[in-house]
Protein backbone atom coordinates (compact mmCIF):
# COMPACT_ATOMS: atom_id res chain seq x y z
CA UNK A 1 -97.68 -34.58 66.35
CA UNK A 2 -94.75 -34.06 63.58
CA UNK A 3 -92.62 -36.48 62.82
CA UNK A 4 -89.15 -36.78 62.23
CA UNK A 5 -87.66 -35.72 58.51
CA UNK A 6 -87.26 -38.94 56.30
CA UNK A 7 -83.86 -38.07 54.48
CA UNK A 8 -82.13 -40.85 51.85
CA UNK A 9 -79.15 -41.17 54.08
CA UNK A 10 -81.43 -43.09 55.93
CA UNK A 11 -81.36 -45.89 53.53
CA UNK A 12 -78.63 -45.13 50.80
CA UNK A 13 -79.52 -47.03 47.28
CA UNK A 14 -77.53 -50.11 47.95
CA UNK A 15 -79.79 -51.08 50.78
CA UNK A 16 -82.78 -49.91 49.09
CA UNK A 17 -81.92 -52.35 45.94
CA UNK A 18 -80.77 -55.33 48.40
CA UNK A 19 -84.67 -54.74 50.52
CA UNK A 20 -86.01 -54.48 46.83
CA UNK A 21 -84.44 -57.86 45.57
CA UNK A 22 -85.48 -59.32 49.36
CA UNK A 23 -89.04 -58.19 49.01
CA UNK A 24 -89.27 -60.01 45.33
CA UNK A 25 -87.34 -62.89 46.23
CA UNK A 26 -89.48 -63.30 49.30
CA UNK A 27 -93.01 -62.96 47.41
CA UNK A 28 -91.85 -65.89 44.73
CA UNK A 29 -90.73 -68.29 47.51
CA UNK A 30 -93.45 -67.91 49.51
CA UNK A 31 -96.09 -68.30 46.26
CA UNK A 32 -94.67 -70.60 44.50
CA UNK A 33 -93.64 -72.64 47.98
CA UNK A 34 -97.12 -72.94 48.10
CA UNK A 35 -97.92 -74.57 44.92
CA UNK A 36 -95.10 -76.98 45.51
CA UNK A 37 -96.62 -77.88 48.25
CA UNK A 38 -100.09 -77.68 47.25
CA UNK A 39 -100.02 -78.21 43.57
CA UNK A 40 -103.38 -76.56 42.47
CA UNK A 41 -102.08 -74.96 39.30
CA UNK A 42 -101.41 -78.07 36.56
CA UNK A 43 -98.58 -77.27 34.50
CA UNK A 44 -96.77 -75.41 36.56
CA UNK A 45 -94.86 -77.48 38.99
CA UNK A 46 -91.41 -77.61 37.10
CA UNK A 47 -91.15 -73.78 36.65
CA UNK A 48 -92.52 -73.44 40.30
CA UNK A 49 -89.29 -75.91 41.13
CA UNK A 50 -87.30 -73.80 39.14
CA UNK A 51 -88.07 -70.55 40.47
CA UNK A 52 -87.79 -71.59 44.09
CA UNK A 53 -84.87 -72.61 43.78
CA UNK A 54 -83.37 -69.54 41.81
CA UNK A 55 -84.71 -67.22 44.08
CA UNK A 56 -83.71 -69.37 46.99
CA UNK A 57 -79.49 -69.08 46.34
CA UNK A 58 -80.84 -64.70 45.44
CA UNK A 59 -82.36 -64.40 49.20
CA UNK A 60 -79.51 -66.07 50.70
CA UNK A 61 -76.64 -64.45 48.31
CA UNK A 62 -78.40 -60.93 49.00
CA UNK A 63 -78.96 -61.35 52.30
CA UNK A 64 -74.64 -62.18 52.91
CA UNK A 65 -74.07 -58.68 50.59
CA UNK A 66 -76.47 -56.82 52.71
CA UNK A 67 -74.64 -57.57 55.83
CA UNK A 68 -71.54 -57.61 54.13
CA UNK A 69 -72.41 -53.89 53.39
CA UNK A 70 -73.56 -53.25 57.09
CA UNK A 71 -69.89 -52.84 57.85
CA UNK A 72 -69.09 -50.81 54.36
CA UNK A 73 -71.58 -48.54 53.34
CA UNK A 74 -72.76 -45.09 56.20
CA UNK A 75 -76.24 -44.69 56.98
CA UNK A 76 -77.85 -42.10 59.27
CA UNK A 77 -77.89 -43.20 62.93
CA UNK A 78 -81.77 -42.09 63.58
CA UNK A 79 -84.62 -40.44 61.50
CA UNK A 80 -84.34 -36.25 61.01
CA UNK A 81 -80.56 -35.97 60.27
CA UNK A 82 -77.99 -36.41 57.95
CA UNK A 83 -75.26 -37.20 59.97
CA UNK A 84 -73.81 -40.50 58.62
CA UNK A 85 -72.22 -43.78 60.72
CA UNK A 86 -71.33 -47.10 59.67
CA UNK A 87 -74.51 -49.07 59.25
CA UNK A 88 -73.99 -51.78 61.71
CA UNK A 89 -73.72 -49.54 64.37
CA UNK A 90 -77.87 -48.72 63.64
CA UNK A 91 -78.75 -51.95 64.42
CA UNK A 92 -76.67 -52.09 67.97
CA UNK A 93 -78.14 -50.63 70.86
CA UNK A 94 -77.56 -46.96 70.82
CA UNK A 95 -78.48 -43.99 73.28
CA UNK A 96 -81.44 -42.80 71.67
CA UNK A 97 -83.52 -45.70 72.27
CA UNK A 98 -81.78 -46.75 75.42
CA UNK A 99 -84.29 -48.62 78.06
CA UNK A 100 -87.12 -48.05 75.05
CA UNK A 101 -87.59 -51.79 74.66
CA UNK A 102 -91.63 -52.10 77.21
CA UNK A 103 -92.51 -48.66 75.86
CA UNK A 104 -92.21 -49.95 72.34
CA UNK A 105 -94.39 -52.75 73.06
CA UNK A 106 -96.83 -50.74 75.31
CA UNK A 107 -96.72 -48.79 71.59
CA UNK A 108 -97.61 -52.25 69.43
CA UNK A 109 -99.86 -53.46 71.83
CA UNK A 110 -101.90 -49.96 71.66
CA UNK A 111 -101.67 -49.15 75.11
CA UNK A 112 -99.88 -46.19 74.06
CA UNK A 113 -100.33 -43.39 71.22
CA UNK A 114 -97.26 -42.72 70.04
CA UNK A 115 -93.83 -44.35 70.17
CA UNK A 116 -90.75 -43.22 71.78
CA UNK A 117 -88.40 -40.77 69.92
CA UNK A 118 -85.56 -43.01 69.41
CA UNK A 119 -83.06 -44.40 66.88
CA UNK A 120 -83.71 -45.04 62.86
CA UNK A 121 -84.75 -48.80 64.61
CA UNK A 122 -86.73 -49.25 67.48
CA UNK A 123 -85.70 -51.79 69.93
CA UNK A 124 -87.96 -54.44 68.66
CA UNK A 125 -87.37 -53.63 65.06
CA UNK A 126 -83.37 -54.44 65.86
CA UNK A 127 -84.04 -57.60 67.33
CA UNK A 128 -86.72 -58.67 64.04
CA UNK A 129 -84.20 -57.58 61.89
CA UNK A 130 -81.24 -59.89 63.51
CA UNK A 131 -83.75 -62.60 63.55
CA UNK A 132 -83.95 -61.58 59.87
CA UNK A 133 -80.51 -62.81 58.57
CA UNK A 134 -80.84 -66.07 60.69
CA UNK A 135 -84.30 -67.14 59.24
CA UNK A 136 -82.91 -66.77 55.69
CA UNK A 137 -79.71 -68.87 56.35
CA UNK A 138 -81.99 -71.38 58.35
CA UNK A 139 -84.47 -71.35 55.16
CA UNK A 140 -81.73 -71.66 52.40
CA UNK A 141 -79.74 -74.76 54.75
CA UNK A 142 -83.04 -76.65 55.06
CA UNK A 143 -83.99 -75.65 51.43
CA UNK A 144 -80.53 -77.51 49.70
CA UNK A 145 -81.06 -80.51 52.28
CA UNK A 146 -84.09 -81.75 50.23
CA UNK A 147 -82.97 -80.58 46.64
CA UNK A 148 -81.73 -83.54 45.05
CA UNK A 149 -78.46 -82.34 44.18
CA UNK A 150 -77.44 -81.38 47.10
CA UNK A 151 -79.30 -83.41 49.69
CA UNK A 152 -76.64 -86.48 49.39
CA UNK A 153 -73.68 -84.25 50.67
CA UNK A 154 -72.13 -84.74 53.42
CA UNK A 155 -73.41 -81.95 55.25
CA UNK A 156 -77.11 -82.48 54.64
CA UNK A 157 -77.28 -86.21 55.29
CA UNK A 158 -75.27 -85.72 58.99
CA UNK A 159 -78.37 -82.64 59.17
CA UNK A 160 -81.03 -84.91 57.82
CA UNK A 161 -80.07 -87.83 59.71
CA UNK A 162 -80.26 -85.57 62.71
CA UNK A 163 -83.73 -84.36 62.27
CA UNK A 164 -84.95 -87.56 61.46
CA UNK A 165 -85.20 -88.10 57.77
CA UNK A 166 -86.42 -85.63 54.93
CA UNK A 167 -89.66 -85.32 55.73
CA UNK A 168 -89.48 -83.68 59.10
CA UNK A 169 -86.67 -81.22 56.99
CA UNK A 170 -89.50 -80.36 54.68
CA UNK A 171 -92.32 -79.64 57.49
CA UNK A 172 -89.69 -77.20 59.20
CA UNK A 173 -88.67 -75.72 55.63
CA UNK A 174 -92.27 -75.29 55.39
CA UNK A 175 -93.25 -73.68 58.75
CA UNK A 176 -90.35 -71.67 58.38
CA UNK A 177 -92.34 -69.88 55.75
CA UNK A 178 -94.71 -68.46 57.98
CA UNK A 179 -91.61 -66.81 59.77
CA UNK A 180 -91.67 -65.20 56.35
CA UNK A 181 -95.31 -64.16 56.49
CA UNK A 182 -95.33 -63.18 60.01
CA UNK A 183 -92.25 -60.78 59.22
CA UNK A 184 -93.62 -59.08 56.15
CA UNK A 185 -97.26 -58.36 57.52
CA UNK A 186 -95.72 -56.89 60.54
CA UNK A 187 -93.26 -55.15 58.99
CA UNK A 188 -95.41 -53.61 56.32
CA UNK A 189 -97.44 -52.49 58.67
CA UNK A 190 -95.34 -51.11 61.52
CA UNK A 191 -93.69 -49.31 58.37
CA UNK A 192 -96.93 -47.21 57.33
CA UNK A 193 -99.07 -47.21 60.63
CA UNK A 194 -97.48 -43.11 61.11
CA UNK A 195 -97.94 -42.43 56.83
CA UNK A 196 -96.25 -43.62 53.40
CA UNK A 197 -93.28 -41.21 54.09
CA UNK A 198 -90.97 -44.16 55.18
CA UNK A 199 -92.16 -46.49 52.16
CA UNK A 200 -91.85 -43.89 49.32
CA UNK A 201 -87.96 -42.92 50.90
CA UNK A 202 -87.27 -46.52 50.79
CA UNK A 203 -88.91 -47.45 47.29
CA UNK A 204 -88.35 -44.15 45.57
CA UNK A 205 -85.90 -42.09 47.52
CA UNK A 206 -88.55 -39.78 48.60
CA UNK A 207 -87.62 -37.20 51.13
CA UNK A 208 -90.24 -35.97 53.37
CA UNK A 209 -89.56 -33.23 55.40
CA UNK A 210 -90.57 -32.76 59.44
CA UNK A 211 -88.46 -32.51 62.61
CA UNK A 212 -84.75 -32.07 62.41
CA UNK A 213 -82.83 -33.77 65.06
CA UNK A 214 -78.72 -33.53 66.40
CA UNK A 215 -77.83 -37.60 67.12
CA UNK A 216 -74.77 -36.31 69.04
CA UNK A 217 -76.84 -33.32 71.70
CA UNK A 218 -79.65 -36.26 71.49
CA UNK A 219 -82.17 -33.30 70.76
CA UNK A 220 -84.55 -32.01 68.17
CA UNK A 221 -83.23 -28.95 66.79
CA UNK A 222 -84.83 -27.72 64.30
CA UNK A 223 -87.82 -28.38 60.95
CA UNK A 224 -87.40 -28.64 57.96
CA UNK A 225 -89.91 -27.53 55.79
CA UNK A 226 -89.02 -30.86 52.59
CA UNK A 227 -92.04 -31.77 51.25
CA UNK A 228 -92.29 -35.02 49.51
């Protein structure tokens, strides 16, 4: 079966560098998260601290530009075109992947071979990647209600008192994580299960040629012959 051509107005550079600076930020908080909490490695614990927190205020400060730039920067609508719309609009329900959301999971839960033809985001991949945003703010609120300088504001006393005391914060900061986990190992591999073509577009700006499609007839209308 062909696939549909992988073009860079799928994901212009600034959302390629914001998913790059997510993907590092994400692989230092969850590593050295984990020596904080289990500190195996001597020595290490204040630049563990440090890091964590750096790259704490970088996930949450990229993650407000990226959707800042949702409403700013054009992207292509769907896989196999050029054609260019605001961003946001990719991640709202659209008519190529309208009433796709049980054949998508029939599609992750193998009971299908192939996934529908729909939008640059499938309807589950949407919803993930709205969750996305949330479970950073969440992480980064809990995260400054136990840092020291910043756990005797206002704010995160009236959020710690209502949780009932910093050590139930740090158990959800901590579970949160997996959130984290869950997210990249699914997306990772939802992302290559069909080939690399999607990775190396996203990482390199590799385009990789295949099925052409019009987003306004809702058709395939051509090939094109690209190779990566």
């Amino acid at each position: 079966m062909a696939h549909l051509a992988h073009y860079k107005e799928a994901h212009p550079l600034p959302f390629r560098i914001t998913h790059w600076i997510n993907l590092v930020a994400m692989i230092v908080l969850i590593f050295s998260g984990c020596i904080i909490h289990f500190p195996f490695i001597p020595g290490i614990m204040g630049v563990c601290r440090g890091l964590h927190i750096f790259f704490g205020f970088v996930l949450f400060i990229n993650c407000l530009v990226r959707v800042i730039l949702a409403f700013v920067v054009e992207s292509a609508p769907t896989a196999g075109t050029r054609k260019t719309v605001k961003d946001y609009k990719t991640w709202l329900p659209q008519a190529d992947n309208k009433h796709q959301g049980p054949e998508w999971i029939k599609y992750y839960l193998f009971m299908r071979k192939t996934h529908p033809l729909s939008a640059k985001l499938g309807v589950p991949q949407k919803i993930s990647y709205l969750l996305i945003p949330i479970l950073i703010i969440a992480m980064f609120i809990t995260g400054i209600c136990i840092w020291t300088p910043t756990a005797s504001s206002g704010f995160c006393q009236a959020l710690l008192n209502g949780i009932g005391g910093p050590m139930n914060m740090r158990i959800l900061h901590y579970f949160l994580m997996f959130g984290f986990l869950i997210f990249m190992c699914i997306h990772i591999y939802l992302a290559n299960i069909e080939g690399l073509a999607p990775s190396k577009l996203m990482f390199f700006g590799k385009e990789h040629g295949g099925l052409t499609y019009d987003p306004d007839r809702h058709v395939i209308d051509g090939e094109d012959a690209l190779e990566a």
